[in-house]
Protein backbone atom coordinates (compact mmCIF):
# COMPACT_ATOMS: atom_id res chain seq x y z
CA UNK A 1 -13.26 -107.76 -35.60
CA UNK A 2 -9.82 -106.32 -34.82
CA UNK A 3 -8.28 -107.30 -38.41
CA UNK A 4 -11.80 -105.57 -39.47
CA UNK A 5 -11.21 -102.73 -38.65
CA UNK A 6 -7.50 -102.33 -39.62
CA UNK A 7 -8.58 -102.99 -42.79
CA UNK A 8 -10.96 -101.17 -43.29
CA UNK A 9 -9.00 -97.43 -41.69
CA UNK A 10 -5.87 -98.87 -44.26
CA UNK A 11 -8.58 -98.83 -47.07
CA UNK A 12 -9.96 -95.39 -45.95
CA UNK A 13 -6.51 -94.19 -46.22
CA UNK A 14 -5.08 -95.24 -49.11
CA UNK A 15 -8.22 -94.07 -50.92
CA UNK A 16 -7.37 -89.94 -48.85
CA UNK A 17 -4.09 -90.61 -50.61
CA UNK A 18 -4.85 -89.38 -53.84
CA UNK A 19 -8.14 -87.22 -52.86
CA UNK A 20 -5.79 -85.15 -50.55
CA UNK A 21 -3.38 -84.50 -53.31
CA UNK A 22 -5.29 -81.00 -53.75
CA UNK A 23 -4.94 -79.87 -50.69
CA UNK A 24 -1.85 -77.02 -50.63
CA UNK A 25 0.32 -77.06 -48.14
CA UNK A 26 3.65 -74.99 -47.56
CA UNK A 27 6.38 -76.01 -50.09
CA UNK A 28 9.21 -78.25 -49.23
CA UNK A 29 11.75 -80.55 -50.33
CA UNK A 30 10.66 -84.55 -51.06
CA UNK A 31 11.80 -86.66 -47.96
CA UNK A 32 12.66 -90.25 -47.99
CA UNK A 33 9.78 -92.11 -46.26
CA UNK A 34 10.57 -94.91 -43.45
CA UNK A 35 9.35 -98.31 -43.90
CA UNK A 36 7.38 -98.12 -40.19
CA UNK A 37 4.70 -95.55 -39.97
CA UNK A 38 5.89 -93.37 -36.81
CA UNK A 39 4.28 -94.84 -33.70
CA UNK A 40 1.33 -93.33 -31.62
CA UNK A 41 -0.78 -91.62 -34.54
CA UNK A 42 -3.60 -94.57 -34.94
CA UNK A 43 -3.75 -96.67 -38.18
CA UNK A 44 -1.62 -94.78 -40.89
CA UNK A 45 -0.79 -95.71 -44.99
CA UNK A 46 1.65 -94.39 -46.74
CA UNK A 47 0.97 -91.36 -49.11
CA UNK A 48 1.58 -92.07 -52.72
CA UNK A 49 5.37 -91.48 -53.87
CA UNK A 50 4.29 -89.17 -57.21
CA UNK A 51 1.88 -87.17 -55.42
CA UNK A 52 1.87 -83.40 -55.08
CA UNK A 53 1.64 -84.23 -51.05
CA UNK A 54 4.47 -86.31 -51.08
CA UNK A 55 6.57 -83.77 -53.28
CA UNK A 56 5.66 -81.18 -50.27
CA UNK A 57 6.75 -83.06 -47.51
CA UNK A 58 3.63 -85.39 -46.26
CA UNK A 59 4.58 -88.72 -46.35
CA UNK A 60 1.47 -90.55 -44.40
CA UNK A 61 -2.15 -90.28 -43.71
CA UNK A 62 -2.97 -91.55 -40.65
CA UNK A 63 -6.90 -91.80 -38.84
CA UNK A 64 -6.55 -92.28 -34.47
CA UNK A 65 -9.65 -93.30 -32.46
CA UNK A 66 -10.65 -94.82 -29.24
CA UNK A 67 -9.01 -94.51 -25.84
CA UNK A 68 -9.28 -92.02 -22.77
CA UNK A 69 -10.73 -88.33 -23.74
CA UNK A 70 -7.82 -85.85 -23.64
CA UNK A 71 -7.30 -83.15 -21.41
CA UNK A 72 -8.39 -80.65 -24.37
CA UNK A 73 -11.35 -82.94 -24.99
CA UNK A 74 -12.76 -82.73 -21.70
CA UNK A 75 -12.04 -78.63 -22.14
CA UNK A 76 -13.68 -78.18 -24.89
CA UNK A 77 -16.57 -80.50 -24.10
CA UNK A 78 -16.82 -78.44 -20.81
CA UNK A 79 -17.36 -75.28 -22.59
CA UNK A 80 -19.29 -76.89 -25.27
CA UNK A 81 -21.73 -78.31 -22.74
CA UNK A 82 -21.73 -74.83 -20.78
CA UNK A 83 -25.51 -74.28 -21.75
CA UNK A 84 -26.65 -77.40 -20.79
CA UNK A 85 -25.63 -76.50 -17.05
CA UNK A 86 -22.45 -77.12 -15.22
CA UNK A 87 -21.24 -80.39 -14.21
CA UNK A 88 -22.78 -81.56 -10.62
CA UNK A 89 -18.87 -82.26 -9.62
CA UNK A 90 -17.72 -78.45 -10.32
CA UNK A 91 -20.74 -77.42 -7.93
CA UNK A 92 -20.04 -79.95 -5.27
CA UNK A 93 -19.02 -83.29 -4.75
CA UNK A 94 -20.87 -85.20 -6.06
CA UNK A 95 -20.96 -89.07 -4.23
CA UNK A 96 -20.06 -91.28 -7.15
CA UNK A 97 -22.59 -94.24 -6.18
CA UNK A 98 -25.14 -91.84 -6.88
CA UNK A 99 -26.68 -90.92 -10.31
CA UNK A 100 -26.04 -87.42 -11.64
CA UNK A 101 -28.92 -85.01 -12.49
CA UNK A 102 -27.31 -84.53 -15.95
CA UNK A 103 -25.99 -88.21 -17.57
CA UNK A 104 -23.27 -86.25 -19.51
CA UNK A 105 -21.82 -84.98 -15.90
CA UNK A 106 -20.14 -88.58 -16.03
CA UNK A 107 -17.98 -87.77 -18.83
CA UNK A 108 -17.40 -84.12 -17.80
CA UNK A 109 -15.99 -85.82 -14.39
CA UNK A 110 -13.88 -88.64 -15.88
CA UNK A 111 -11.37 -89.22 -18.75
CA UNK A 112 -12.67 -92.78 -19.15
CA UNK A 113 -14.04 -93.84 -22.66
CA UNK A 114 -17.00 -95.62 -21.13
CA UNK A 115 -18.53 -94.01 -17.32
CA UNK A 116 -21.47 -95.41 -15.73
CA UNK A 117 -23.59 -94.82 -12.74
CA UNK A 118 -26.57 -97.28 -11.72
CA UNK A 119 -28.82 -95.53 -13.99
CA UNK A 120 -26.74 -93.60 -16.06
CA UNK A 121 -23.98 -93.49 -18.84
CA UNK A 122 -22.13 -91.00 -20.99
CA UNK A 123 -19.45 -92.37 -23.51
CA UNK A 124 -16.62 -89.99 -24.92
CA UNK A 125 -15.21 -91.23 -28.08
CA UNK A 126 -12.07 -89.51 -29.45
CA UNK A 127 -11.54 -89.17 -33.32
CA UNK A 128 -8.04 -87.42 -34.80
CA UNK A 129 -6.94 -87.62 -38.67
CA UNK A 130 -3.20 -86.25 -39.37
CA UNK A 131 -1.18 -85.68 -42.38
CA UNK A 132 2.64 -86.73 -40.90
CA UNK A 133 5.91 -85.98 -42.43
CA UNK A 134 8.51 -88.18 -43.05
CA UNK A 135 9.70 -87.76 -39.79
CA UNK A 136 6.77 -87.56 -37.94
CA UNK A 137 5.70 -84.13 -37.87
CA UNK A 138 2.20 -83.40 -37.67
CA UNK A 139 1.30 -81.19 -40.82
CA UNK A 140 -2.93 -80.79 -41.27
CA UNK A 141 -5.01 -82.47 -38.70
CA UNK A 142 -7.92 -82.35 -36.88
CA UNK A 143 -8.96 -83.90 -33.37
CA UNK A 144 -12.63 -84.19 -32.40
CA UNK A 145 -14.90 -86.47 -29.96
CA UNK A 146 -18.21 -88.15 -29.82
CA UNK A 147 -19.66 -88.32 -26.67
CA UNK A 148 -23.46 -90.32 -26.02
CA UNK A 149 -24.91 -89.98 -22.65
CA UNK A 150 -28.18 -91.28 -21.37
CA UNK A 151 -30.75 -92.08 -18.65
CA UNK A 152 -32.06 -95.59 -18.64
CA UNK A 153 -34.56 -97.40 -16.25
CA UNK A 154 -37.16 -97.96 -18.71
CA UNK A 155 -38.36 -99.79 -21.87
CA UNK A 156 -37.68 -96.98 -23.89
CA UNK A 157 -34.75 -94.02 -23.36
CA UNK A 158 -33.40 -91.83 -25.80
CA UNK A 159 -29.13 -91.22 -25.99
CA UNK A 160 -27.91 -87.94 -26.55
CA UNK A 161 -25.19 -87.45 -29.57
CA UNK A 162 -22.97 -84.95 -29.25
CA UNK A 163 -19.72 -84.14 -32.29
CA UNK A 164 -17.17 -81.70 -32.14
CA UNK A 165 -13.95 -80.81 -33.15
CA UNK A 166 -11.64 -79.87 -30.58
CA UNK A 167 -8.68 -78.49 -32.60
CA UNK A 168 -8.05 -78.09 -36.34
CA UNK A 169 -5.99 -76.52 -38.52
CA UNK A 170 -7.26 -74.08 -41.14
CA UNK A 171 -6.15 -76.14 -44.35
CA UNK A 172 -7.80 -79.60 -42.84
CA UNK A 173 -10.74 -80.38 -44.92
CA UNK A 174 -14.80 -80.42 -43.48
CA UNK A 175 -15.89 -83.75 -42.22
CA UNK A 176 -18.95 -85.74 -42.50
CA UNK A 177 -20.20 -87.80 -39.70
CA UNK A 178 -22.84 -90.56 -38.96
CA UNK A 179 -23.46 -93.00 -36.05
CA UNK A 180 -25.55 -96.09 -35.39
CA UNK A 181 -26.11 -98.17 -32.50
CA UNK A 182 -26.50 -102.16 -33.09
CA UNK A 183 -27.42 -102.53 -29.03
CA UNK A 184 -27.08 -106.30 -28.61
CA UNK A 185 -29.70 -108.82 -26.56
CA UNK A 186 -33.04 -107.67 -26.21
CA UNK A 187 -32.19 -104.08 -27.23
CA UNK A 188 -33.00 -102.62 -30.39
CA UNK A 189 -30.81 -98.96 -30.99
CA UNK A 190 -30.82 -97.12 -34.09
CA UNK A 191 -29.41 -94.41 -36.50
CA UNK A 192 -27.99 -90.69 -35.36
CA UNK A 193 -28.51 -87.95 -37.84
CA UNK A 194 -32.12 -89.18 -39.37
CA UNK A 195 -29.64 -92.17 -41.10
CA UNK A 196 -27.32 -90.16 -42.88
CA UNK A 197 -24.47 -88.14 -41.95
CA UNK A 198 -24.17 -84.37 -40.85
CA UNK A 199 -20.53 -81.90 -41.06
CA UNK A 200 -19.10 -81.54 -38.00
CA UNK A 201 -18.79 -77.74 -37.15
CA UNK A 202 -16.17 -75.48 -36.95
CA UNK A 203 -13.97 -75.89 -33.76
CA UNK A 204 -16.46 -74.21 -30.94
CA UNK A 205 -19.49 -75.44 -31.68
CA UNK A 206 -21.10 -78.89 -31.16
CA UNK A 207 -23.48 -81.52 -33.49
CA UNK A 208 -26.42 -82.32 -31.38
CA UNK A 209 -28.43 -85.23 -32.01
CA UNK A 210 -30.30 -88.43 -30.63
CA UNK A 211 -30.51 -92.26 -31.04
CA UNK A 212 -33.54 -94.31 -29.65
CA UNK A 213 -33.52 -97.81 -27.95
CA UNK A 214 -36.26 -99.64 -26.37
CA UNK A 215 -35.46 -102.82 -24.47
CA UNK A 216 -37.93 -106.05 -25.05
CA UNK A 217 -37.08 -108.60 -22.36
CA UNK A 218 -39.69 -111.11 -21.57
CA UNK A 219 -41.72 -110.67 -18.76
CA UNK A 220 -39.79 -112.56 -15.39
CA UNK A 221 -37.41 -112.41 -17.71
CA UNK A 222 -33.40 -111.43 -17.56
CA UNK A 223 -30.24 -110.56 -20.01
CA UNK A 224 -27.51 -108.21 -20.80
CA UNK A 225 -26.96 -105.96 -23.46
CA UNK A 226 -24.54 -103.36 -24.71
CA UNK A 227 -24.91 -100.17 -27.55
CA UNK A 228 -22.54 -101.22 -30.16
CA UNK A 229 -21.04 -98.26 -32.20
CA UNK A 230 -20.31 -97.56 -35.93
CA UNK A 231 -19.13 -94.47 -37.13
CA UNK A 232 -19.00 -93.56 -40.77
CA UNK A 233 -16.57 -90.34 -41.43
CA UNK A 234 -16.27 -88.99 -45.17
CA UNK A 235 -13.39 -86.20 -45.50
CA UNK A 236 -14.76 -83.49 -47.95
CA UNK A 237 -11.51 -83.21 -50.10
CA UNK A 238 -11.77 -81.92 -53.30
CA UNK A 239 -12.29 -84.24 -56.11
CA UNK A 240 -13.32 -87.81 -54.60
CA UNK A 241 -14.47 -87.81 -50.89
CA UNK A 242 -12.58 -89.65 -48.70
CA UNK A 243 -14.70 -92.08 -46.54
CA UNK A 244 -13.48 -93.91 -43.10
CA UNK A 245 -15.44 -95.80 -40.05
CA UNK A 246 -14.56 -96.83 -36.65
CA UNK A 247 -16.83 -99.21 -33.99
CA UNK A 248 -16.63 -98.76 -30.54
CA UNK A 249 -18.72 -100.41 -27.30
CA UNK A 250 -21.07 -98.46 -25.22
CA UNK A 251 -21.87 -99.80 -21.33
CA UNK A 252 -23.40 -103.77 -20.94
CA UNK A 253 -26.08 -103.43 -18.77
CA UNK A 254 -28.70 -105.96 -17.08
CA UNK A 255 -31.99 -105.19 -18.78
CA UNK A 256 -35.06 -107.18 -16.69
CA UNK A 257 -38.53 -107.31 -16.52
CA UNK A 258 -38.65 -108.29 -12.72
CA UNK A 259 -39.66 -105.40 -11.49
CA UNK A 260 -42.91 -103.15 -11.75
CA UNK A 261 -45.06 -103.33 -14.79
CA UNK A 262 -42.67 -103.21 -17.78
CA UNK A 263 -38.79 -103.80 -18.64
CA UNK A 264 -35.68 -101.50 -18.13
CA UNK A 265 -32.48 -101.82 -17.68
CA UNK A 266 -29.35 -100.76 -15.25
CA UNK A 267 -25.85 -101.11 -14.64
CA UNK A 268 -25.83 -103.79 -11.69
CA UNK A 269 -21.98 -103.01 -11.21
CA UNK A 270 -23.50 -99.61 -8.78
CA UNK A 271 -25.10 -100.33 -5.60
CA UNK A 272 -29.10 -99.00 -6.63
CA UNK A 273 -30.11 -95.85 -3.60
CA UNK A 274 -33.00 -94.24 -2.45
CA UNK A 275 -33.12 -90.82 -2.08
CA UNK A 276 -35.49 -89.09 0.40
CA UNK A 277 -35.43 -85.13 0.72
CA UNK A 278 -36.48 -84.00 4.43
CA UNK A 279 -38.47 -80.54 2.19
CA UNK A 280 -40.55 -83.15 0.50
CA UNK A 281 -41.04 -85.83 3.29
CA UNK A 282 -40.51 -84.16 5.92
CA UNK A 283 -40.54 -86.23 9.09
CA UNK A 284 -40.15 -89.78 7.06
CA UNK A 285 -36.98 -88.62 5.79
CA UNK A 286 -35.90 -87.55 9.38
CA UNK A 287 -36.46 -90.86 10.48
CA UNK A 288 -34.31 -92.24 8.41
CA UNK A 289 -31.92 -89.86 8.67
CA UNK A 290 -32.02 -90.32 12.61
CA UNK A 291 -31.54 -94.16 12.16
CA UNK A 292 -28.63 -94.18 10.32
CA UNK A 293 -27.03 -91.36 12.30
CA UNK A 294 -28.34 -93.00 15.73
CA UNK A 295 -28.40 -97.00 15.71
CA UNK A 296 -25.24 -98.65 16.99
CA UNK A 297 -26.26 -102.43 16.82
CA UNK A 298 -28.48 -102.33 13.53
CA UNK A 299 -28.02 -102.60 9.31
CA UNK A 300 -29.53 -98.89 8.66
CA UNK A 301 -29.14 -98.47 4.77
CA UNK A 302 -25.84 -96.96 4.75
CA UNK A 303 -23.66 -98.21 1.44
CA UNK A 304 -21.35 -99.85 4.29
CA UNK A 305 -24.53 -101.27 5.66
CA UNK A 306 -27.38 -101.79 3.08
CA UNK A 307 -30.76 -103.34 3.12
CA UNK A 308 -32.25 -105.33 0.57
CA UNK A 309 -35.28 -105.73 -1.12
CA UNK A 310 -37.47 -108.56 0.17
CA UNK A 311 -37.47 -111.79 -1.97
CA UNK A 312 -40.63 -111.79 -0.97
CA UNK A 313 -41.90 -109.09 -2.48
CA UNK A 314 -46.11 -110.62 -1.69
CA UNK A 315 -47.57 -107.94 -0.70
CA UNK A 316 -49.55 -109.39 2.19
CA UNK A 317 -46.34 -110.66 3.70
CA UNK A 318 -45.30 -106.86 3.39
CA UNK A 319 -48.18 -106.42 5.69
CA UNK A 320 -47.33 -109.02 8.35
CA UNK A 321 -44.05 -107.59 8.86
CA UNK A 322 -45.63 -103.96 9.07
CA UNK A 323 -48.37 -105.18 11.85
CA UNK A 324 -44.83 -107.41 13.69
CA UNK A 325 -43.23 -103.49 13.87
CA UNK A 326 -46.18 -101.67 14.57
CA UNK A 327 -48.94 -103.66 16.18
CA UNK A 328 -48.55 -106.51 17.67
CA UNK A 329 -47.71 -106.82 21.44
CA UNK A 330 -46.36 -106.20 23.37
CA UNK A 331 -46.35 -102.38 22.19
CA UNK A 332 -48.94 -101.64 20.06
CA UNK A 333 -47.58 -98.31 18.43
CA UNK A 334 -49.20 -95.46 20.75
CA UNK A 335 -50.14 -92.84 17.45
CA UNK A 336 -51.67 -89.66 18.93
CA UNK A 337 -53.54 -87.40 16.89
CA UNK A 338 -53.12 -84.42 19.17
CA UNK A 339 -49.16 -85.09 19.29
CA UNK A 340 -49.15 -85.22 15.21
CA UNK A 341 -52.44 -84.84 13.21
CA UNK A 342 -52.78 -87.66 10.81
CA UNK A 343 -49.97 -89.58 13.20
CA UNK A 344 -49.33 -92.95 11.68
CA UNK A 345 -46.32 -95.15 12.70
CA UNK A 346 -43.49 -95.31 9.75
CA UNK A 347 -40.75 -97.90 10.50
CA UNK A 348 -37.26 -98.20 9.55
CA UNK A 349 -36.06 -100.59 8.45
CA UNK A 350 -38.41 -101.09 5.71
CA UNK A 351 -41.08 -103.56 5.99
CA UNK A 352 -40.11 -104.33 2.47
CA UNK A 353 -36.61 -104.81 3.10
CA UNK A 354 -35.46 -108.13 4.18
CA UNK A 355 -33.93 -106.42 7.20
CA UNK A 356 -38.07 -104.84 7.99
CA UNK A 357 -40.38 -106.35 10.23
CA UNK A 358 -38.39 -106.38 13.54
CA UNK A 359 -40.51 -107.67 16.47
CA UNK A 360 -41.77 -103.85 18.24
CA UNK A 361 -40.12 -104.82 21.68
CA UNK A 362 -37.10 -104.23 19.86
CA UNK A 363 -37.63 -100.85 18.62
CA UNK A 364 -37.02 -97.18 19.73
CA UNK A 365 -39.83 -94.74 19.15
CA UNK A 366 -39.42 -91.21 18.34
CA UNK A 367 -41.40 -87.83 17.66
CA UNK A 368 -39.63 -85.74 14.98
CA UNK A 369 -40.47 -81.81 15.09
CA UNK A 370 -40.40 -79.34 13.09
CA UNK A 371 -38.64 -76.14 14.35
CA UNK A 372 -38.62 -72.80 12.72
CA UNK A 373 -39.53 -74.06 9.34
CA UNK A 374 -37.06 -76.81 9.64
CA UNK A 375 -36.68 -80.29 9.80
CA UNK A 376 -33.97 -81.97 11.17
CA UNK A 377 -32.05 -84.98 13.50
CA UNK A 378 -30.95 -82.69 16.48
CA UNK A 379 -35.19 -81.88 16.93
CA UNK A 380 -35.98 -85.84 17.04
CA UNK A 381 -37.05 -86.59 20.44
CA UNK A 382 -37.14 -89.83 21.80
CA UNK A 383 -40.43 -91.70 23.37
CA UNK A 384 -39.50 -94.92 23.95
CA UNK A 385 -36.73 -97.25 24.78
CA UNK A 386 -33.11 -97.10 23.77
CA UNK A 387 -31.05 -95.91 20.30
CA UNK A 388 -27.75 -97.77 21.39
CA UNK A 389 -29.68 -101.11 22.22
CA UNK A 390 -32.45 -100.50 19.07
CA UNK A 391 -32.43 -102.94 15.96
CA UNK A 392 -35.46 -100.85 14.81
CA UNK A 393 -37.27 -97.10 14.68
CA UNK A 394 -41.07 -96.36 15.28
CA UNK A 395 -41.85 -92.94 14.06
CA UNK A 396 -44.51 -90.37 14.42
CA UNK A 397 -44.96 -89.09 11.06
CA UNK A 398 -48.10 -88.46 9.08
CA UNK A 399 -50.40 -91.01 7.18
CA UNK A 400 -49.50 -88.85 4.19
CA UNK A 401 -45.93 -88.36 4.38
CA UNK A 402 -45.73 -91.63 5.25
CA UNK A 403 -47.57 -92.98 1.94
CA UNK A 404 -45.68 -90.98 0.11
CA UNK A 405 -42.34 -92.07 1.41
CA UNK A 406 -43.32 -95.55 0.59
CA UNK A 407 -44.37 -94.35 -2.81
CA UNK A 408 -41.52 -93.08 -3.57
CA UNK A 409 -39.54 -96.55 -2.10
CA UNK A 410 -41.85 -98.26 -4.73
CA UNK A 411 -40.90 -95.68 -7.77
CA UNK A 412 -37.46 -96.32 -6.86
CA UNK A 413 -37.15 -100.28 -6.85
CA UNK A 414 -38.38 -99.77 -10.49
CA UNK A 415 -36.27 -96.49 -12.21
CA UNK A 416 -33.57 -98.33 -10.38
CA UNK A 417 -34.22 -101.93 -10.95
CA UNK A 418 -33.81 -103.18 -8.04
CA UNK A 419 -34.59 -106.92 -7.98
CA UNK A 420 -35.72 -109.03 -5.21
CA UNK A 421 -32.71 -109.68 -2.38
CA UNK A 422 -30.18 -107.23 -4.07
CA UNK A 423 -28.87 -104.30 -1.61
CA UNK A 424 -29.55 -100.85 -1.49
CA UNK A 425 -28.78 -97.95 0.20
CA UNK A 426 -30.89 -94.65 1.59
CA UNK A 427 -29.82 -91.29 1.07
CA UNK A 428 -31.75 -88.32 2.88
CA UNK A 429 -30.74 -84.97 1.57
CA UNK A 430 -32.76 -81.54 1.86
């Protein structure tokens, strides 16, 4: 593939040769050419002796791709992405186990060619064509990047394309582009740009545009698979256009069909979370919150500690692990409708996580409140037994809140696809 593509940039430039004759440039003297191409500009060919270029001072054409984004790429992709929102990371810190709101925050945050989180991935591509001198000197060139950033999960997910030119000079010729994605296993991807190719814009402004991929993996079933990139580039010089390509790799991730009612797919490499905000759950959340702030001799879904999801995912085993926390003697779980209407007992760990189901004489009940509007840990008040002794927490919390907590558990094992035994962790936020 390597000797593929070295060929194929040496025949893209050796056919610019003569279509770039036309271009004008600034007069100078002919200059000797070396017999080595100067080092560091990408895949270069030698321009024509006889040619008006060469008489001027250009002595190769050279096309650059591939590697980390440059600090003027990630500049101009910054402003460029502007009115799509800023970058979580330039609000606040953003943890970087956990997926971004906006996939192309990934790139905006790191210089890598390829950045993942469990469920997310944006991939900056950089792109340069030069016209050197005989010494080296950069005469007309132009230096762009393709970036591709998405949100998987589920069968189907569409990948935003994004073009630009970072920096040009005024003499370097417009330029064509058009993208494909060959997404290998059971992954189909497609074309950018309805198939064809589009002109990048002048430096400032951005291409926009989408691929689609749907993943097909078996039910039960398991595999990788990876976008795989080809670029087509023609260079509008008068005369004959000038036409050049380039493939690059996307991220592999594990697409499955383990988990809820369809396939989707991940990046395995991040640790899957659960996030729970205390304005939405209110109490649940607390209670987790509490545990993992409060329990000294228990796993409590921290990244240092995780749970993990249940190989036995039966639903009526769910159940007997639920009634071992909650019901069974010796303490019965006390729920008082005059202490919280609707009180239900929520435990923690999950009964779905392997780590659930702790026998109840083991256990610390609490009553979370609500003070002023606001929920929170210092308010928790304890009812029973002892948090430095506790493998477990019994909370008073509503039947609904509750439900919906462990809805949103369920939604989560499936955007995030997390399969039977593998860890998570839980993440309570406002």
């Amino acid at each position: 593939m390597k000797r593929l593509r070295t060929l194929i940039a040496a025949i893209a430039a050796l056919v610019l040769t003569t279509a770039l004759m036309v271009l004008s440039t600034s007069p100078a003297a002919a200059v000797a050419v070396t017999r080595a191409a100067p080092p560091g500009h990408g895949t270069c060919t030698a321009i024509d002796p006889g040619s008006p270029l060469r008489r001027q001072g250009a002595a190769w054409f050279c096309f650059k791709a591939g590697g980390p984004a440059t600090a003027r790429d990630l500049a101009a992709m910054h402003r460029l992405t502007g009115a799509h929102g800023p970058a979580t990371a330039r609000g606040a810190a953003r943890d970087p186990a956990v997926d971004p709101a906006n996939p192309l925050d990934l790139c905006m945050e790191n210089a890598k060619e390829v950045n993942t989180s469990r469920s997310t991935y944006c991939v900056q591509h950089p792109i340069g064509y030069r016209i050197l001198g005989a010494d080296g000197t950069v005469g007309e060139h132009a230096e762009g990047v393709v970036v591709t950033s998405a949100r998987v999960g589920i069968s189907e997910w569409k990948e935003e394309v994004r073009a630009a030119i970072t920096q040009s000079t005024p003499k370097m010729p417009t330029m064509m582009i058009g993208l494909r994605s060959d997404c290998t296993g059971p992954c189909t991807g497609g074309a950018a740009f309805g198939g064809g190719q589009a002109p990048l814009p002048a430096v400032g402004r951005e291409l926009l545009t989408s691929i689609a991929y749907k993943t097909t993996v078996v039910k039960g079933g398991e595999a990788r698979s990876q976008p795989l990139y080809h670029m087509t580039g023609t260079i509008l010089t008068p005369g004959t256009p000038v036409n050049t390509s380039d493939n690059w790799q996307g991220p592999l991730l594990r697409c499955d069909n383990k988990v809820g009612n369809g396939p989707g797919c991940a990046d395995d490499r991040h640790m899957a979370n659960v996030t729970f905000h205390k304005s939405r759950y209110r109490a649940a959340a607390v209670t987790y919150e509490w545990a993992q702030k409060t329990l000294k001799s228990a796993v409590t879904g921290t990244k240092v500690n995780p749970l993990h999801r249940d190989p036995n995912s039966d639903e009526s085993w769910t159940d007997t692990k639920r009634r071992r926390t909650c019901k069974n003697l010796p303490y019965p779980f006390p729920t008082d409708p005059l202490l919280v209407p609707g009180d239900s007992c929520d435990e923690f760990p999950f009964a779905r996580s392997f780590e659930g189901g702790k026998p109840n004489d083991l256990c610390v009940d609490i009553l979370p409140k609500e003070v002023g509007g606001v929920w929170d840990v210092a308010n928790v008040r304890v009812m029973r037994g002892n948090p430095d002794t506790a493998a477990c927490v019994r909370s008073h919390v509503t039947l609904k809140d509750n439900t919906d907590a462990g809805n949103e558990l369920s939604q989560a094992t499936t955007s995030a696809r997390i399969l039977d035994g593998e860890a998570y962790f839980v993440i309570v936020d406002d």
